[in-house]
N, C-alpha and C. Protein backbone atom coordinates (compact mmCIF):
# COMPACT_ATOMS: atom_id res chain seq x y z
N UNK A 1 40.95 186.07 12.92
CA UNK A 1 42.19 185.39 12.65
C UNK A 1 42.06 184.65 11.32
N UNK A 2 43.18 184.37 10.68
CA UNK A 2 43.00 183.66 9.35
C UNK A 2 43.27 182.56 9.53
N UNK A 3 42.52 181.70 8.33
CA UNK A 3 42.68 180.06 8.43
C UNK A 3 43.85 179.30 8.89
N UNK A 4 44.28 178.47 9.58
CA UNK A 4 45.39 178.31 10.08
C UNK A 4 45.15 176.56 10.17
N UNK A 5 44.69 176.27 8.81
CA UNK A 5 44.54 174.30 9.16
C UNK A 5 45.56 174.54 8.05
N UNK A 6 45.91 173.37 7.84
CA UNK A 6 47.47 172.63 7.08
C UNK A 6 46.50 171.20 7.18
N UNK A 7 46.30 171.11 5.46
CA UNK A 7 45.56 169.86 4.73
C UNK A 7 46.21 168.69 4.59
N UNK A 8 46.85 168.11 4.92
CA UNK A 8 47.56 166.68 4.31
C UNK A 8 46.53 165.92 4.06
N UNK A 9 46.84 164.57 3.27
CA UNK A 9 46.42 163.77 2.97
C UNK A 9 45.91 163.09 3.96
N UNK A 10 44.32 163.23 4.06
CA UNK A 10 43.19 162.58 5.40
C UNK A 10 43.77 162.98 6.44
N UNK A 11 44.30 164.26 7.02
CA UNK A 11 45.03 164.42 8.06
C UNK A 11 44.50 166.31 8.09
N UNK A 12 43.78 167.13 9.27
CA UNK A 12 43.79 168.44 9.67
C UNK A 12 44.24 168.78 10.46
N UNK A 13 45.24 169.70 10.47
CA UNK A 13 46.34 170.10 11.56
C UNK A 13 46.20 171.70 11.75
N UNK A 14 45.59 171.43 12.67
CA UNK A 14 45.14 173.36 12.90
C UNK A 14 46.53 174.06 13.27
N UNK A 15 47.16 175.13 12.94
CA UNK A 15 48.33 175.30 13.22
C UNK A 15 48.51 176.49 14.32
N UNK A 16 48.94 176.55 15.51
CA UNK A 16 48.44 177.39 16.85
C UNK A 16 49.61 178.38 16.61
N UNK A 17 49.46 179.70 17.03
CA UNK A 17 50.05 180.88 18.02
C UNK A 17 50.01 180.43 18.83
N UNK A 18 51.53 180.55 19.24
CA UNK A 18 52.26 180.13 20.80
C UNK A 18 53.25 181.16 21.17
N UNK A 19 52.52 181.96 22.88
CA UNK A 19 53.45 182.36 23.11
C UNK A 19 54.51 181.85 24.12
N UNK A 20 55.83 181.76 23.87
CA UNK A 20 56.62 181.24 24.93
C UNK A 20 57.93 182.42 25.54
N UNK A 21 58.35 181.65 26.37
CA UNK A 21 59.01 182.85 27.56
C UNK A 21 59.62 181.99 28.79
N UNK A 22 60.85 182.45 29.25
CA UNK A 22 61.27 181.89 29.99
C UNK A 22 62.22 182.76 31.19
N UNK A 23 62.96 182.95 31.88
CA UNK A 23 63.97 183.32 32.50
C UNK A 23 65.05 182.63 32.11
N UNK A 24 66.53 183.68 32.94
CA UNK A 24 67.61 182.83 32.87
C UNK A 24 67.76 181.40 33.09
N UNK A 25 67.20 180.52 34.21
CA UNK A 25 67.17 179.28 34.59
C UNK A 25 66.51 178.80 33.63
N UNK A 26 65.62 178.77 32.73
CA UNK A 26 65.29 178.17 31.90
C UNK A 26 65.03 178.42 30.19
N UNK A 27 66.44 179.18 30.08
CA UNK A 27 66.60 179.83 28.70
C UNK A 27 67.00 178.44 27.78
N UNK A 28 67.45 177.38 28.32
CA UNK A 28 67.82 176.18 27.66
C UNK A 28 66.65 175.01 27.13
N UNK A 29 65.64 175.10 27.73
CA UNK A 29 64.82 174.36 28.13
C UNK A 29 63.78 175.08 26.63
N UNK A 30 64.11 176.46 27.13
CA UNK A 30 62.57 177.21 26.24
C UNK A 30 63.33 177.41 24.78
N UNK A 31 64.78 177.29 24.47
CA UNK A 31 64.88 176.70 22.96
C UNK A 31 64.72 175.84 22.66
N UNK A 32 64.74 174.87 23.23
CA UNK A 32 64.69 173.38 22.66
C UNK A 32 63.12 172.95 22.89
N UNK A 33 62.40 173.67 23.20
CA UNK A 33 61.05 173.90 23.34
C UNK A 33 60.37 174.14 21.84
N UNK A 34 61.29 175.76 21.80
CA UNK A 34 60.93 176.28 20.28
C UNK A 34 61.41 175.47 19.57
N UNK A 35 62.51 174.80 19.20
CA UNK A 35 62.70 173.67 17.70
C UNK A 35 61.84 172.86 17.89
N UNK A 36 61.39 172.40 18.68
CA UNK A 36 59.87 171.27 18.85
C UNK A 36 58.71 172.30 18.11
N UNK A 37 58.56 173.17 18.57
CA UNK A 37 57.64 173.60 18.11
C UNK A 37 57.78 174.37 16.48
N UNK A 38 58.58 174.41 15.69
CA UNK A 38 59.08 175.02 14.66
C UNK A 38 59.12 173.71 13.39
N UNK A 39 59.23 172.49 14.68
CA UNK A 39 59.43 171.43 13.58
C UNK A 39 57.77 171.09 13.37
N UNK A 40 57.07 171.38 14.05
CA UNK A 40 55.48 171.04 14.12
C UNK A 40 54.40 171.99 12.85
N UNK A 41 55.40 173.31 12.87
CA UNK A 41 55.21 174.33 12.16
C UNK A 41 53.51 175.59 12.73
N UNK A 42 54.14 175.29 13.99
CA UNK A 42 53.21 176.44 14.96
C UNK A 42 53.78 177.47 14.61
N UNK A 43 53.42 178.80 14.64
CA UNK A 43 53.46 180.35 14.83
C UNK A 43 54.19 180.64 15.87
N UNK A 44 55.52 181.36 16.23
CA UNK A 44 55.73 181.53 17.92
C UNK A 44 55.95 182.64 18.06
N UNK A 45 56.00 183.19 18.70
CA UNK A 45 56.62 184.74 19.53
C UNK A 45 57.30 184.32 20.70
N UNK A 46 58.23 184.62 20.86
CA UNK A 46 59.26 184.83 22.46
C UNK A 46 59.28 186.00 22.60
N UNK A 47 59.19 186.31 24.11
CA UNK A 47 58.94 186.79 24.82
C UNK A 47 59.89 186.83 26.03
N UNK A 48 61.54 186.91 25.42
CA UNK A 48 62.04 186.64 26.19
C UNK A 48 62.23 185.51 27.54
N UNK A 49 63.55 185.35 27.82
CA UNK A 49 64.50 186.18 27.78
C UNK A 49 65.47 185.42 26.64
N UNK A 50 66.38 186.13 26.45
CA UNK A 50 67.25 185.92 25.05
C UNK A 50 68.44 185.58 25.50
N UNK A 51 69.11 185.74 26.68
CA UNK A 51 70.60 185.43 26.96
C UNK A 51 70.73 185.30 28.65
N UNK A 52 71.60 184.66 29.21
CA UNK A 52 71.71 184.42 30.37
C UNK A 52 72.15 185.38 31.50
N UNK A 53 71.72 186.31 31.39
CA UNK A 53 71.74 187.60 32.05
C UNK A 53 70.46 187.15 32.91
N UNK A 54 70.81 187.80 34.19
CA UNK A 54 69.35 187.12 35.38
C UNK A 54 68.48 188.15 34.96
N UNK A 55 66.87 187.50 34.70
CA UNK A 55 65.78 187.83 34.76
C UNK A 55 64.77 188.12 35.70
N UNK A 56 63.81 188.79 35.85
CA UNK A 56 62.82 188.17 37.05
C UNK A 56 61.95 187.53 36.34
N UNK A 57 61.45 186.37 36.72
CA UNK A 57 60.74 185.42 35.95
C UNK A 57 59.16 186.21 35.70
N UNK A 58 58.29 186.77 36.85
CA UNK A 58 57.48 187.49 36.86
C UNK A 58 57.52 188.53 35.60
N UNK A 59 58.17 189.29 35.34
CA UNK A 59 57.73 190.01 34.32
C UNK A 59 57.70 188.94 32.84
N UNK A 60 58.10 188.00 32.69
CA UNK A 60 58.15 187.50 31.16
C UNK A 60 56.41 186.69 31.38
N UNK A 61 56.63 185.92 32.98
CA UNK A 61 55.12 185.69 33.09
C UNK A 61 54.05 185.98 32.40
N UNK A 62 54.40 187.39 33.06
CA UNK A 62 53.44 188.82 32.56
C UNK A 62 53.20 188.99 31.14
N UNK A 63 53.84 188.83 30.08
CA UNK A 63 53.76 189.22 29.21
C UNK A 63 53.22 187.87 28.51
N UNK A 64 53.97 186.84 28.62
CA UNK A 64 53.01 185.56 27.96
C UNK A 64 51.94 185.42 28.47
N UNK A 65 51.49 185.66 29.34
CA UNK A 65 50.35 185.65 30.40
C UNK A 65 49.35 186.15 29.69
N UNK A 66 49.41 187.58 29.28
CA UNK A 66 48.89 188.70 29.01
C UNK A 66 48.64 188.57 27.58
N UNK A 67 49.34 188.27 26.59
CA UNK A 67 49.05 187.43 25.33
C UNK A 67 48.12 186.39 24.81
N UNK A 68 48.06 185.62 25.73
CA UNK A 68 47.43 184.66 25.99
C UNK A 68 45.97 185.30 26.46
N UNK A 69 45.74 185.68 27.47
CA UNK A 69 44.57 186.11 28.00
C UNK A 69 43.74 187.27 27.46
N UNK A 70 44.49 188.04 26.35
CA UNK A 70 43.77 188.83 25.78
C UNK A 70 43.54 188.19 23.99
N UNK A 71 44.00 186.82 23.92
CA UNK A 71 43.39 186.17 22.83
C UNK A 71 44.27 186.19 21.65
N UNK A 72 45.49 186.98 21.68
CA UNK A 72 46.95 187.33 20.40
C UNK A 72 47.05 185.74 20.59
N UNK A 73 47.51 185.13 21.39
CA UNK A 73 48.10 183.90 20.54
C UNK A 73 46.62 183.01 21.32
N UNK A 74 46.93 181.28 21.12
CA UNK A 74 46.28 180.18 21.76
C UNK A 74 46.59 179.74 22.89
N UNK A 75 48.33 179.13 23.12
CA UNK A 75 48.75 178.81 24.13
C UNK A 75 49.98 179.70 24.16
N UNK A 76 50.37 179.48 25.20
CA UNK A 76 51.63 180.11 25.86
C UNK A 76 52.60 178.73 26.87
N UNK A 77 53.69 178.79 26.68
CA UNK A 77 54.81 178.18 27.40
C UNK A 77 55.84 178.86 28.13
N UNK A 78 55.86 178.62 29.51
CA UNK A 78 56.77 179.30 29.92
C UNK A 78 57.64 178.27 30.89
N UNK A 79 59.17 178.63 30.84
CA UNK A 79 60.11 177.76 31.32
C UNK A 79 61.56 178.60 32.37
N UNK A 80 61.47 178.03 33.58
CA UNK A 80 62.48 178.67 34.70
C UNK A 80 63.14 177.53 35.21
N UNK A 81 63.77 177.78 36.30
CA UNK A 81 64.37 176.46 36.95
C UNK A 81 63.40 175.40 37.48
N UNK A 82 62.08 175.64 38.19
CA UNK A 82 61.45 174.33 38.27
C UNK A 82 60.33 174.45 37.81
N UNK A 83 59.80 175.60 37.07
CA UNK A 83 58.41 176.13 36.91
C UNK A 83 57.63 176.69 38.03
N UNK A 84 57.52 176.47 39.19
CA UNK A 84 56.68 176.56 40.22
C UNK A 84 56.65 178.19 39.94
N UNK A 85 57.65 179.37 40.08
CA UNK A 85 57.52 180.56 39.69
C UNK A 85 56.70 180.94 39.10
N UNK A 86 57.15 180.54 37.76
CA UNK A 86 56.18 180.83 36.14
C UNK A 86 54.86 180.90 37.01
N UNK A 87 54.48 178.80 37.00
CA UNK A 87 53.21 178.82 37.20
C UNK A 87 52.19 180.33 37.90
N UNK A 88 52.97 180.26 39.48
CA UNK A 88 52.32 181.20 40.11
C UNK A 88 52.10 182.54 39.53
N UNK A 89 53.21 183.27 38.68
CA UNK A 89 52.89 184.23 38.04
C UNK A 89 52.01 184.74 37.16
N UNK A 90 51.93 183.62 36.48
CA UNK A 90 50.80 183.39 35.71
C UNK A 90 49.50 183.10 35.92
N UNK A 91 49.14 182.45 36.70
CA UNK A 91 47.93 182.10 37.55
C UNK A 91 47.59 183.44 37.80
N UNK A 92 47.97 184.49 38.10
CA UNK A 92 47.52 185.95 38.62
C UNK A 92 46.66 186.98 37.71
N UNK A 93 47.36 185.67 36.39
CA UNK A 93 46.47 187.02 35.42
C UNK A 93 45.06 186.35 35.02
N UNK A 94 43.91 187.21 35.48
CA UNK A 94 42.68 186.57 34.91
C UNK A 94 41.90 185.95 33.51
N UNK A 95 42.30 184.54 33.50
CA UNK A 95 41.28 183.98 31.89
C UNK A 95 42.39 182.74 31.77
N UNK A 96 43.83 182.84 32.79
CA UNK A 96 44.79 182.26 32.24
C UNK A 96 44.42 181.00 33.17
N UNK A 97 44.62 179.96 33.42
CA UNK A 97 44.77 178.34 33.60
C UNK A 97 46.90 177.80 33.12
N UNK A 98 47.27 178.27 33.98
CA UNK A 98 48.78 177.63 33.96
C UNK A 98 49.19 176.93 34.74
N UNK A 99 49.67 175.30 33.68
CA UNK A 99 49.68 174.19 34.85
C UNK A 99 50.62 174.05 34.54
N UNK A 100 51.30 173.99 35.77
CA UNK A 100 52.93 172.90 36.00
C UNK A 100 53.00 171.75 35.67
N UNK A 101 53.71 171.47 34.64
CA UNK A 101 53.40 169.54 34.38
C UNK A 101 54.79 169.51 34.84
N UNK A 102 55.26 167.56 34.92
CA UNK A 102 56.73 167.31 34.90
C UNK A 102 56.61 166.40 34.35
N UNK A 103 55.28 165.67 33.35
CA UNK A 103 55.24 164.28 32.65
C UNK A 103 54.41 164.68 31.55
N UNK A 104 54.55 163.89 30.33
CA UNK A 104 53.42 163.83 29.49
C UNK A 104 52.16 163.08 30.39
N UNK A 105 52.00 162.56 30.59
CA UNK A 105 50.31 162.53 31.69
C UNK A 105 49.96 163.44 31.79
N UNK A 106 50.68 164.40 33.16
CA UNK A 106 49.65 165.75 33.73
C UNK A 106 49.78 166.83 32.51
N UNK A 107 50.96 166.83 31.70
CA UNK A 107 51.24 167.97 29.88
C UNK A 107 49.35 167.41 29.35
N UNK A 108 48.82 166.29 29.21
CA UNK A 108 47.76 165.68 28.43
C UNK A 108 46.97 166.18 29.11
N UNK A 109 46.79 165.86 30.65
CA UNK A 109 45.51 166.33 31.81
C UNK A 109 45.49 167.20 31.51
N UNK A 110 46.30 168.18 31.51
CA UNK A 110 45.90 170.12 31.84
C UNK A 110 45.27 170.11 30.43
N UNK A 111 45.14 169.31 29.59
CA UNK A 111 44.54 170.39 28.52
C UNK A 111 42.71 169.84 28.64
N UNK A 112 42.98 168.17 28.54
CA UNK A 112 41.81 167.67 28.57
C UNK A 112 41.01 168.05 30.04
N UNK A 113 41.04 168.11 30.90
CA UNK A 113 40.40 168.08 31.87
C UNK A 113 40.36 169.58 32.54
N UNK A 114 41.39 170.65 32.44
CA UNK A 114 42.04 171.60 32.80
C UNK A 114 41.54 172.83 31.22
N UNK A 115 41.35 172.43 30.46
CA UNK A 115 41.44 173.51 29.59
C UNK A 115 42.79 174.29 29.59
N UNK A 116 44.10 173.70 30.01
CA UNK A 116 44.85 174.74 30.33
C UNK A 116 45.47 175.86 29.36
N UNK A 117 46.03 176.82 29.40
CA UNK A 117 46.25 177.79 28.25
C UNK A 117 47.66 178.09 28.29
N UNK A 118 48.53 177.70 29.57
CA UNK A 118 49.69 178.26 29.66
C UNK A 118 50.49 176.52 30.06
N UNK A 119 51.33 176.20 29.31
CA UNK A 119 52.08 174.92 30.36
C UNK A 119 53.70 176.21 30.69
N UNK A 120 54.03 175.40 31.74
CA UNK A 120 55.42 175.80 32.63
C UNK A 120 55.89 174.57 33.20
N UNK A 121 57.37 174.15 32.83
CA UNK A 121 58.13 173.40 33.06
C UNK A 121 58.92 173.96 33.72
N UNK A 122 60.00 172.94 34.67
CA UNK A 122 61.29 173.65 35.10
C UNK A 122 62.03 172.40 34.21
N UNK A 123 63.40 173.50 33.89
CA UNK A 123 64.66 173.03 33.13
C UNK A 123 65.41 172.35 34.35
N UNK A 124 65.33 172.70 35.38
CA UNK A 124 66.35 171.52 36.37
C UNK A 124 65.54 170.20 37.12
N UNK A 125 64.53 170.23 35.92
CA UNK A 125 63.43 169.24 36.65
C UNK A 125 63.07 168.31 35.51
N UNK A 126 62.76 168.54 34.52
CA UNK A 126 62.43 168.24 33.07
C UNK A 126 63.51 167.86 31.97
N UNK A 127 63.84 167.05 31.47
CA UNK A 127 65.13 166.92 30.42
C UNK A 127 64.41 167.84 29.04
N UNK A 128 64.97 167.31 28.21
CA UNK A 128 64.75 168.27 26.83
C UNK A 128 63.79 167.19 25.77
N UNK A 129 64.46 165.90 26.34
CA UNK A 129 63.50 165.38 25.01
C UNK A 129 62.15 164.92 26.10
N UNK A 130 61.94 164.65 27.54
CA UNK A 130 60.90 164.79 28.21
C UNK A 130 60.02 165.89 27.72
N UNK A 131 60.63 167.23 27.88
CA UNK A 131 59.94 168.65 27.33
C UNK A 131 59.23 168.72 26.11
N UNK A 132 59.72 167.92 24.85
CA UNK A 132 59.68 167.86 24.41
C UNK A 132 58.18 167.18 23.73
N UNK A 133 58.41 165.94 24.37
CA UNK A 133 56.92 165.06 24.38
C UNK A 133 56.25 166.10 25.55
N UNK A 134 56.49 166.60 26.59
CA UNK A 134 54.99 167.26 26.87
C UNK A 134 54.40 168.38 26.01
N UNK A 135 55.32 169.16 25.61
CA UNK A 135 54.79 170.10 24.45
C UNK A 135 54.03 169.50 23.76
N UNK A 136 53.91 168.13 22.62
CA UNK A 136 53.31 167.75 21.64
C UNK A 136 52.24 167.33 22.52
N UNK A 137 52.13 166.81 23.91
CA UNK A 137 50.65 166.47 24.10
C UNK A 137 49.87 167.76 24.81
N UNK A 138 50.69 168.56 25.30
CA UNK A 138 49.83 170.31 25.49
C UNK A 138 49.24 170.71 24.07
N UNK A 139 50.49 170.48 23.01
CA UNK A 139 49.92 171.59 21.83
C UNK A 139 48.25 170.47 21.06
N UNK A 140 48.59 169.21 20.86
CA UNK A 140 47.87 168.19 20.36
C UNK A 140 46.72 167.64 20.85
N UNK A 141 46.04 167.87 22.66
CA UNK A 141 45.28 167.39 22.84
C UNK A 141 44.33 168.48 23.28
N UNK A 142 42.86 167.93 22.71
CA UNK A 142 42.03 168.86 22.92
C UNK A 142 41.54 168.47 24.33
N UNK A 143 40.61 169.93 24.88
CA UNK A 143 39.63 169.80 25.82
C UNK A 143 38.40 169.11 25.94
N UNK A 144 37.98 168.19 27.23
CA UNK A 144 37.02 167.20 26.99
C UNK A 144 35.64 167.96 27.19
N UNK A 145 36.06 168.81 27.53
CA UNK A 145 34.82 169.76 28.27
C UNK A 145 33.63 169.29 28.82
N UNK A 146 32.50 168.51 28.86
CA UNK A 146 31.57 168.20 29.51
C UNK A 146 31.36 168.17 31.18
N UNK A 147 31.70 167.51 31.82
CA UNK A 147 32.05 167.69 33.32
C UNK A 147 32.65 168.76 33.40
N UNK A 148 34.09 168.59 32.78
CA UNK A 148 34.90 169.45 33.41
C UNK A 148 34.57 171.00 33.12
N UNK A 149 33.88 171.53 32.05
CA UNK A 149 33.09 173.34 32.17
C UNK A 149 32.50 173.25 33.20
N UNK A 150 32.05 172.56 34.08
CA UNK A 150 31.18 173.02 35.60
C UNK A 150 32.13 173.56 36.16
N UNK A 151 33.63 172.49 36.22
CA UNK A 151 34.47 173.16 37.31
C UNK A 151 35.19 174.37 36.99
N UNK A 152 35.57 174.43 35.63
CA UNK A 152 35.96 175.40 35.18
C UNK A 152 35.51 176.93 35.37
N UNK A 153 34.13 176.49 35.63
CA UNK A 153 33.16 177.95 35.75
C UNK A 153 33.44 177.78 37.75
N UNK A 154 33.62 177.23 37.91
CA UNK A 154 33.85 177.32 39.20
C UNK A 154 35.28 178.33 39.65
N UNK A 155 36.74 177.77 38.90
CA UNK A 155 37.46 178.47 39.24
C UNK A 155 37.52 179.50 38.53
N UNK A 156 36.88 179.56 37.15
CA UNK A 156 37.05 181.27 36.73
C UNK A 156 35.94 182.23 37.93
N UNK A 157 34.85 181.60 38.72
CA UNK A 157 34.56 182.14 39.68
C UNK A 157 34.94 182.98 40.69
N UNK A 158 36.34 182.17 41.11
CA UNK A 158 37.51 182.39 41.94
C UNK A 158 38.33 183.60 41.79
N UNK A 159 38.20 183.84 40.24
CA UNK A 159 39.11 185.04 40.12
C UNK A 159 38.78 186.40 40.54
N UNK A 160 39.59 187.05 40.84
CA UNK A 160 39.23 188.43 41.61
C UNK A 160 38.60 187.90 43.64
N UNK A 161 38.55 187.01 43.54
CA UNK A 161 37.85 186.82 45.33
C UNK A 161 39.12 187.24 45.91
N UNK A 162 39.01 187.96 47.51
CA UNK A 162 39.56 188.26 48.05
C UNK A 162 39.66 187.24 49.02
N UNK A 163 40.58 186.79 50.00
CA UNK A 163 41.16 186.14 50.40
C UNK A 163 40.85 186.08 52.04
C-alpha cells in the first residue's frame, strides 16, 4: 500500500481505507457517516446500498465484511435500522471483529480493547451527529493491545468451532 500519512504542522494523520455499507433502514445514517468521513479526508468505497429500495442487509455485510478481512481497506462501517443485523452478519466472516456501539465509549472500547475492524450502528437508534462522534473515535483510536492480544487470540480461536 502507499504512504497514506498527511504531515501538518507537529501533527501525523495516517489517512485509512474505509469500507462502508448499509441497507435501506440505514441509507441515512451511512451518508452522513460518509461526509464525516470525507471531511477527515479518509479513502471510502460504498458498498451499497444507494437508494431506498429494500435490501437484505446480509449481502452488503458480506461485501464490507469481505473487504475488510481480506486486507483492501482498514476499517469498514456498516449501518441498518439498529445494527444488531449488520453486526451478526459480519461476525460470520473470519478475521472480522464487528462491534455494535450506540455511544462514543463502547465506538472508543471496540477499537482499544476489541481491536475492532468493522463498527455497525442502527439509524433508529443513533442520531447523526451521535454517529458522527463515534466514527471519529472508531477511525482515531488505536489498539491497546497488551492484555487484550491474549483474548483476542482466544476469540480468533473460536472461529470455525462448531457449535
Amino acid at each position: 500500500m502507499e504512504d497514506r500519512h498527511i504531515i501538518l504542522p507537529n501533527v501525523v494523520v495516517i489517512q485509512l481505507n474505509i469500507a462502508v455499507g448499509s441497507d435501506h433502514r440505514g441509507l441515512a445514517l451511512k451518508r452522513a457517516v460518509i461526509r464525516t468521513l470525507e471531511q477527515t479526508g479518509h479513502r471510502i468505497e460504498d458498498f451499497g446500498c444507494y437508494n431506498d429500495s429494500s435490501v437484505d442487509y446480509p449481502d452488503v455485510a458480506e461485501k464490507v465484511a469481505c473487504a475488510v478481512a481480506e486486507g483492501r481497506f482498514d476499517r469498514g462501517i456498516l449501518t441498518c435500522s439498529t445494527g444488531i443485523g449488520m453486526s451478526i452478519a459480519a461476525n460470520k466472516i473470519k478475521g472480522i471483529r464487528a462491534a455494535l456501539c450506540h455511544d462514543a465509549l463502547t465506538a472508543r472500547r471496540s477499537r482499544q480493547h476489541n481491536d475492532a475492524n468493522v463498527l455497525c450502528m442502527g439509524e433508529s437508534v443513533v442520531g447523526k451527529e451521535l454517529a458522527e462522534e463515534m466514527v471519529r473515535e472508531f477511525i482515531n483510536t488505536e489498539f491497546e493491545g497488551d492484555r487484550h492480544k491474549r483474548r483476542l487470540g482466544k476469540i480468533a480461536a473460536l472461529e470455525g468451532k462448531d457449535g
